[in-house]
C-alpha atoms as a PDB file:
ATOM      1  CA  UNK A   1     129.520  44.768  99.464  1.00  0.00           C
ATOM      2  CA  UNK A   2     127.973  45.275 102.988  1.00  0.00           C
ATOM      3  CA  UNK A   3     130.934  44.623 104.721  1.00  0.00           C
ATOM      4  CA  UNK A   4     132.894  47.209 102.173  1.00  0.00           C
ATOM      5  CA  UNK A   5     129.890  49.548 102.851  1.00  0.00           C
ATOM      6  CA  UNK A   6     130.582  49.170 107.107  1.00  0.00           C
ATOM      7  CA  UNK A   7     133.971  49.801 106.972  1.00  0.00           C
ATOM      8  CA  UNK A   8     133.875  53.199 104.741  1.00  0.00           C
ATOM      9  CA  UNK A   9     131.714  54.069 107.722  1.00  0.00           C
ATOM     10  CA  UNK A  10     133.841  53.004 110.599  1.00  0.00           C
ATOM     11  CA  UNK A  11     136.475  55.162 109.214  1.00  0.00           C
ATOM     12  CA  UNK A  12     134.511  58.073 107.975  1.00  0.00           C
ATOM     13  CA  UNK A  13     131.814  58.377 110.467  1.00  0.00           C
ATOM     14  CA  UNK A  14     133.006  61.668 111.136  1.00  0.00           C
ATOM     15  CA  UNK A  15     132.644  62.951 107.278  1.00  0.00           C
ATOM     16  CA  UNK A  16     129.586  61.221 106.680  1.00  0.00           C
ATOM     17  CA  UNK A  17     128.018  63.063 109.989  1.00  0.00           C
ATOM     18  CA  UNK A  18     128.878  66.174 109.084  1.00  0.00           C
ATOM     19  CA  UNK A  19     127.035  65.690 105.439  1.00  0.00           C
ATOM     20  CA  UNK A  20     124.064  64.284 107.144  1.00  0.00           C
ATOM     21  CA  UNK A  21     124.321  67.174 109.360  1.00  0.00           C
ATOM     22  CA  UNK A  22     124.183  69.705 106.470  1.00  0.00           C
ATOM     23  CA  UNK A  23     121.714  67.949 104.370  1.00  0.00           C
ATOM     24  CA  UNK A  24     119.529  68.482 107.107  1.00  0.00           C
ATOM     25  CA  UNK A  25     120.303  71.929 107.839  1.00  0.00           C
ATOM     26  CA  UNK A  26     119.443  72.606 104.459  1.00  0.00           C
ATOM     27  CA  UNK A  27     116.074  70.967 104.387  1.00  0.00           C
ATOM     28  CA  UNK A  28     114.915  73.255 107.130  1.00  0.00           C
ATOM     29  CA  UNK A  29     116.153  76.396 105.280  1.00  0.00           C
ATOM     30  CA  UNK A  30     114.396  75.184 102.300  1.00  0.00           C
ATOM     31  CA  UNK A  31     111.470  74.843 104.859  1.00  0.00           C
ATOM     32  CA  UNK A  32     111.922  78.098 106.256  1.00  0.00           C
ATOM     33  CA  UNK A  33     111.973  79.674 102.833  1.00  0.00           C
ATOM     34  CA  UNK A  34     109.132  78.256 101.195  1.00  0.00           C
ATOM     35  CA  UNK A  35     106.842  78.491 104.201  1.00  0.00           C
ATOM     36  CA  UNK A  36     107.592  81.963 105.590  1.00  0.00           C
ATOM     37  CA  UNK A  37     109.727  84.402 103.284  1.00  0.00           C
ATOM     38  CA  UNK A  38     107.590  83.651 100.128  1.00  0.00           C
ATOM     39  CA  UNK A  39     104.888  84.563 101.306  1.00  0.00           C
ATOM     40  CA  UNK A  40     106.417  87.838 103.398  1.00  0.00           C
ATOM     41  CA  UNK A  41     108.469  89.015 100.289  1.00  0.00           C
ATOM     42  CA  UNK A  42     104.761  88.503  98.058  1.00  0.00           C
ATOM     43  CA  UNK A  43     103.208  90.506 100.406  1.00  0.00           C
ATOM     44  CA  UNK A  44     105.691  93.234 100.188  1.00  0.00           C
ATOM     45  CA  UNK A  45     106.256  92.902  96.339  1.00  0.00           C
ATOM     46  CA  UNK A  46     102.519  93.767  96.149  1.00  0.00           C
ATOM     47  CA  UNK A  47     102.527  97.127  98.491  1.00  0.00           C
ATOM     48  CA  UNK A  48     105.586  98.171  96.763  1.00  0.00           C
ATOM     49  CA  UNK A  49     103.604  97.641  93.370  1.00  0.00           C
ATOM     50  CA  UNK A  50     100.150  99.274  94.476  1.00  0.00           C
ATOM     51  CA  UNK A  51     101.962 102.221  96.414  1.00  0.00           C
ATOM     52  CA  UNK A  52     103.577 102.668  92.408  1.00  0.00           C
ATOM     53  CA  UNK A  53     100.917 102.877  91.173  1.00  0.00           C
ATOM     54  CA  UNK A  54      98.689 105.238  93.138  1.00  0.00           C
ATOM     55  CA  UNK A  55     102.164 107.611  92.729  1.00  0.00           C
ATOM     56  CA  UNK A  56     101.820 107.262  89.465  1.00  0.00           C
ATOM     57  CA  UNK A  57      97.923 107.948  89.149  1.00  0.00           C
ATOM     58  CA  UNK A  58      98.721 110.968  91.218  1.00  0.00           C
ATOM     59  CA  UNK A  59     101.210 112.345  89.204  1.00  0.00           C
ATOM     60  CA  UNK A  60      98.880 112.746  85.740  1.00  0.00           C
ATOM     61  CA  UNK A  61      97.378 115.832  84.685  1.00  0.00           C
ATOM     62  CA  UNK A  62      94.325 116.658  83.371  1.00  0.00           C
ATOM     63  CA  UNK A  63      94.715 117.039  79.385  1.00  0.00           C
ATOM     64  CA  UNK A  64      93.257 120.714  78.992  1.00  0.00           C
ATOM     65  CA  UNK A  65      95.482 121.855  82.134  1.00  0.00           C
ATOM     66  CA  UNK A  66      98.497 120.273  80.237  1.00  0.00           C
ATOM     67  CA  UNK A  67      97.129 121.822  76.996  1.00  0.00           C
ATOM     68  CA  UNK A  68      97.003 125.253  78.087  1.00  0.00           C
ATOM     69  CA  UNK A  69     100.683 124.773  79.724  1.00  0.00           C
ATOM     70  CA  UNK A  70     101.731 123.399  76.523  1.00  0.00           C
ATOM     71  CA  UNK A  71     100.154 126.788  74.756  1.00  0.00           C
ATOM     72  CA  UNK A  72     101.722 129.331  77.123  1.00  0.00           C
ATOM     73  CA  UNK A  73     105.108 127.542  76.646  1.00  0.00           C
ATOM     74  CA  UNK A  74     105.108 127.536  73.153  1.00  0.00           C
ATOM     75  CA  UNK A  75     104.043 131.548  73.603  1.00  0.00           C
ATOM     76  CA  UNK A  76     106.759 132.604  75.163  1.00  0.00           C
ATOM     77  CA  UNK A  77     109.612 130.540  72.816  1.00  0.00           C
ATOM     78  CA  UNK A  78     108.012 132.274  70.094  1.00  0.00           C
ATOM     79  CA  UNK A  79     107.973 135.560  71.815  1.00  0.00           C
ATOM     80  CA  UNK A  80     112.190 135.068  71.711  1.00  0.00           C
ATOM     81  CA  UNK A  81     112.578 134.410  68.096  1.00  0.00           C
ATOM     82  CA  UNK A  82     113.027 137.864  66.265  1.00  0.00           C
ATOM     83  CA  UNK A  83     112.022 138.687  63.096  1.00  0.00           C
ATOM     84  CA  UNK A  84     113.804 137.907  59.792  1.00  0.00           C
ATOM     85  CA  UNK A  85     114.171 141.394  59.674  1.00  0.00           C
ATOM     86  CA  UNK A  86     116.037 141.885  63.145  1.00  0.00           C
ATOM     87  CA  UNK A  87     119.450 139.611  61.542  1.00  0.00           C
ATOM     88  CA  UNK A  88     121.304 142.456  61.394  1.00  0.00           C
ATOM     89  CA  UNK A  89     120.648 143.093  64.924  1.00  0.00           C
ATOM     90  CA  UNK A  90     120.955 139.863  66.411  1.00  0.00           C
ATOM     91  CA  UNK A  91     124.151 139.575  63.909  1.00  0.00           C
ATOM     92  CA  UNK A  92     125.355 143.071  65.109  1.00  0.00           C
ATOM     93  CA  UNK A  93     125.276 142.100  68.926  1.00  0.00           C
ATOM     94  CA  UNK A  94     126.567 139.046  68.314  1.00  0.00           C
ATOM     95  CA  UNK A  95     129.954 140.880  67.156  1.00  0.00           C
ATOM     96  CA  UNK A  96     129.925 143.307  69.902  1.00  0.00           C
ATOM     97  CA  UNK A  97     129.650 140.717  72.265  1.00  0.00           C
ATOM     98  CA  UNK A  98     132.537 139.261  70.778  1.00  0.00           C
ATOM     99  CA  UNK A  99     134.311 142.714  71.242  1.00  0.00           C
ATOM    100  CA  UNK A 100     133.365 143.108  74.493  1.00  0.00           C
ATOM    101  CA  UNK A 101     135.064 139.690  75.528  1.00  0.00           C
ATOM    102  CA  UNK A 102     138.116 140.492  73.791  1.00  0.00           C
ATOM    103  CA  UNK A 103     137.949 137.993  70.809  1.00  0.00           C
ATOM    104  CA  UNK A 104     138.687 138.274  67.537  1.00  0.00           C
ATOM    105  CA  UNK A 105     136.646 137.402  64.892  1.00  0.00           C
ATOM    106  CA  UNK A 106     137.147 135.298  62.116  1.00  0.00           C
ATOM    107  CA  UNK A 107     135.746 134.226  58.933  1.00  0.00           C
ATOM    108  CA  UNK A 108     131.741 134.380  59.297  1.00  0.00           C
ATOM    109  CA  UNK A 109     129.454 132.574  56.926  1.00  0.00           C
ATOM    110  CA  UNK A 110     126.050 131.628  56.965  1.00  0.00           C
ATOM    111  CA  UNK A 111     123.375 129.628  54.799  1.00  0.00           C
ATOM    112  CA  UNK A 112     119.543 130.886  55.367  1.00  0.00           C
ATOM    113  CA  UNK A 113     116.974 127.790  55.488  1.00  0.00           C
ATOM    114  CA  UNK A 114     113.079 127.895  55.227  1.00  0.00           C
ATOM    115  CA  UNK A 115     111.612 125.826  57.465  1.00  0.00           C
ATOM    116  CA  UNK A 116     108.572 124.198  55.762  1.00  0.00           C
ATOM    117  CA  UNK A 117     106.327 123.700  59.234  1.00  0.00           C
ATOM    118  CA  UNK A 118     106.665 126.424  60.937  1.00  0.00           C
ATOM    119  CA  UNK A 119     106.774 130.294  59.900  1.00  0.00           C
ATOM    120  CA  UNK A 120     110.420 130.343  60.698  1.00  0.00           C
ATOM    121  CA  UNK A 121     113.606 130.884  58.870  1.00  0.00           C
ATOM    122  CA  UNK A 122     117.131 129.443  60.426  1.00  0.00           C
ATOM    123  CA  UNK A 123     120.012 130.493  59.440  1.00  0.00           C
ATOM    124  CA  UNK A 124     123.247 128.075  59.675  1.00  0.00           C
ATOM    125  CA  UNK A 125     126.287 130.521  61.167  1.00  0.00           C
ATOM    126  CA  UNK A 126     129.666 129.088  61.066  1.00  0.00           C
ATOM    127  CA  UNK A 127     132.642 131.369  62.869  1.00  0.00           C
ATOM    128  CA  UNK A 128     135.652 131.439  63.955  1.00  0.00           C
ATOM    129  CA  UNK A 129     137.265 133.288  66.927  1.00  0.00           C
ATOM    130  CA  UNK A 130     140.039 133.610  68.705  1.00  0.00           C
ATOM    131  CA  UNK A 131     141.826 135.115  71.816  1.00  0.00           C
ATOM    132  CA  UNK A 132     142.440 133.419  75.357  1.00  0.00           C
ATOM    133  CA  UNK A 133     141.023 130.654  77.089  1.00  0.00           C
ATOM    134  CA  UNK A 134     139.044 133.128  79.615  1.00  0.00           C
ATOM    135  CA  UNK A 135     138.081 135.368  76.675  1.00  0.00           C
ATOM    136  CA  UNK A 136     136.827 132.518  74.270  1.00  0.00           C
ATOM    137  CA  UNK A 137     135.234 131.070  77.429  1.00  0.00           C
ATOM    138  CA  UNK A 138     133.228 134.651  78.034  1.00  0.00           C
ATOM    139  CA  UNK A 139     132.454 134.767  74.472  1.00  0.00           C
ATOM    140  CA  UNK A 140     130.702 131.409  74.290  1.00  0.00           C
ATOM    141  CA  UNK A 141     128.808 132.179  77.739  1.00  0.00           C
ATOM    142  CA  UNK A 142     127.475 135.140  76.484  1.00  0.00           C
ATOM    143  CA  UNK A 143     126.503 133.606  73.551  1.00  0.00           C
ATOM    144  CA  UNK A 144     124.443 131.097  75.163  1.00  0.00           C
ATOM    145  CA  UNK A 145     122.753 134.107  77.333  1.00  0.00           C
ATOM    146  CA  UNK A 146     121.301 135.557  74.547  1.00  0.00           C
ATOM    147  CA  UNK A 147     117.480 136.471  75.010  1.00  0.00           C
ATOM    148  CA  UNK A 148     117.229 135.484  71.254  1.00  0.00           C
ATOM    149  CA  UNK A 149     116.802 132.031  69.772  1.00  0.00           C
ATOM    150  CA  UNK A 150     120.368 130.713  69.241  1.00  0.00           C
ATOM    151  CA  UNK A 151     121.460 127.355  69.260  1.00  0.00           C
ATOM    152  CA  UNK A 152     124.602 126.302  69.470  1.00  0.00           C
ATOM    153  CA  UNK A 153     125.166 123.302  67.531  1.00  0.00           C
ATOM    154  CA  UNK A 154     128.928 122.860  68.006  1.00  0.00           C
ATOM    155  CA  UNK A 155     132.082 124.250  69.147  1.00  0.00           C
ATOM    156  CA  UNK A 156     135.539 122.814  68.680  1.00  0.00           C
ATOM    157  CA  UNK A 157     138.854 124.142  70.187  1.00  0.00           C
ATOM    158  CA  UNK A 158     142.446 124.395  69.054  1.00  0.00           C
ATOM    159  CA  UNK A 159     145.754 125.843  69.682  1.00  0.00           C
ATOM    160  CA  UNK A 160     148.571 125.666  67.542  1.00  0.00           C
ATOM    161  CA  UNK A 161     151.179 127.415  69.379  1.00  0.00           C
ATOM    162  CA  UNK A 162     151.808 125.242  72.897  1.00  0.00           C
ATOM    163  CA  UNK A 163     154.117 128.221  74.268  1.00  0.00           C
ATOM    164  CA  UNK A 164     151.472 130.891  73.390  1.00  0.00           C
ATOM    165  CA  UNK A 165     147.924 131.081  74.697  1.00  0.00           C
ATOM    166  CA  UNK A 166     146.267 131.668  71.881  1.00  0.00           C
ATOM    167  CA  UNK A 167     142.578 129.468  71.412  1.00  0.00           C
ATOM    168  CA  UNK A 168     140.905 129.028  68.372  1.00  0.00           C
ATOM    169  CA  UNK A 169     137.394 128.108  68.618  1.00  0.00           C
ATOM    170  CA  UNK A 170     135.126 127.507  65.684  1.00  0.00           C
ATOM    171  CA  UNK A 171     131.062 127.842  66.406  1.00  0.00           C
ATOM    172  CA  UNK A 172     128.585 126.188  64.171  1.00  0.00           C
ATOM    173  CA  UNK A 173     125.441 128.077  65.481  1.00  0.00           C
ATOM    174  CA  UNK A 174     121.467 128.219  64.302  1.00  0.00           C
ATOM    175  CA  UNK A 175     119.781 131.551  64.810  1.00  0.00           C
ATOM    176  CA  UNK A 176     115.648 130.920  64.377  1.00  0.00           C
ATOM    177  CA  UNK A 177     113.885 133.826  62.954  1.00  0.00           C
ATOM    178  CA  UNK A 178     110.146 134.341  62.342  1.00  0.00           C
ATOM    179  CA  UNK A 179     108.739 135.228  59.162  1.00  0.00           C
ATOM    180  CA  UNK A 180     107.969 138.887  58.864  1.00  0.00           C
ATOM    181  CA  UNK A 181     104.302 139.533  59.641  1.00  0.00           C
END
């Protein structure tokens, strides 16, 4: 067995020297590791977690500050919901915007809901429209410009002429109103 043993390393001395070679290479990087980057990437880990922190301390605000913010913002989103009895207004400028960016208009309907929280009233609007791309584009545009409280909750396109530019787009809108006081 010892001579079998000798004679694999007479002919492989070369093989075997380059394993012992990089069994000891990685020792020391194992060395190196454990004995100076732990300890450097700790160190660091730490900062990075206290600098976090203090970032995070400085970005809180104090609860009557954020309160009052709160209070003004709610102010002025109820200052842009008209009153139930502006609809026809908000209704009428809704089709003369449509005019004005050279749509036609559709089949309108819409389903009034009470809104059991809050003093309001939404009404569920559902129309159709139709012209070209640009037009249908400006229509939608200045639909989401509006100064009043009108969310649009989807909008699907469709042409069904390929040779002929000729979009129809169906809205599914919500228009918030405020009880009348």
């Amino acid at each position: 067995m010892k001579q079998y043993a000798l004679e694999i390393v007479r002919q492989k001395w070369r093989l075997l020297g380059t394993i012992l070679v990089l069994l000891l290479l990685n020792v020391a990087f194992v060395i190196m590791v454990s004995a100076y980057q732990a300890p450097a990437l700790l160190e660091l880990q730490t900062k990075w977690n206290s600098a976090r922190r203090q970032i995070t301390r400085s970005g809180q605000v104090d609860a009557t500050l954020l309160h009052k913010q709160s209070s003004a913002d709610l102010e002025k989103l109820m200052a842009k919901i008209p009153e139930k009895r502006h609809f026809a207004r908000v209704l009428s400028e809704l089709l003369e915007d449509a005019a004005s960016s050279a749509v036609g208009v559709g089949t309108i309907s819409y389903k009034p809901l009470q809104l059991k929280q809050e003093a309001l009233l939404s009404y569920q609007m559902t129309l159709s429209v139709t012209g070209g791309y640009a037009a249908v584009k400006s229509f939608l545009s200045d639909l989401q410009n509006k100064p009043d409280l009108i969310v649009v909750e989807s909008v699907s396109f469709s042409n069904n002429d390929p040779l002929v530019e000729n979009v129809v787009m169906d809205l599914h809108i919500t228009i918030y109103l405020r009880e009348n006081v």
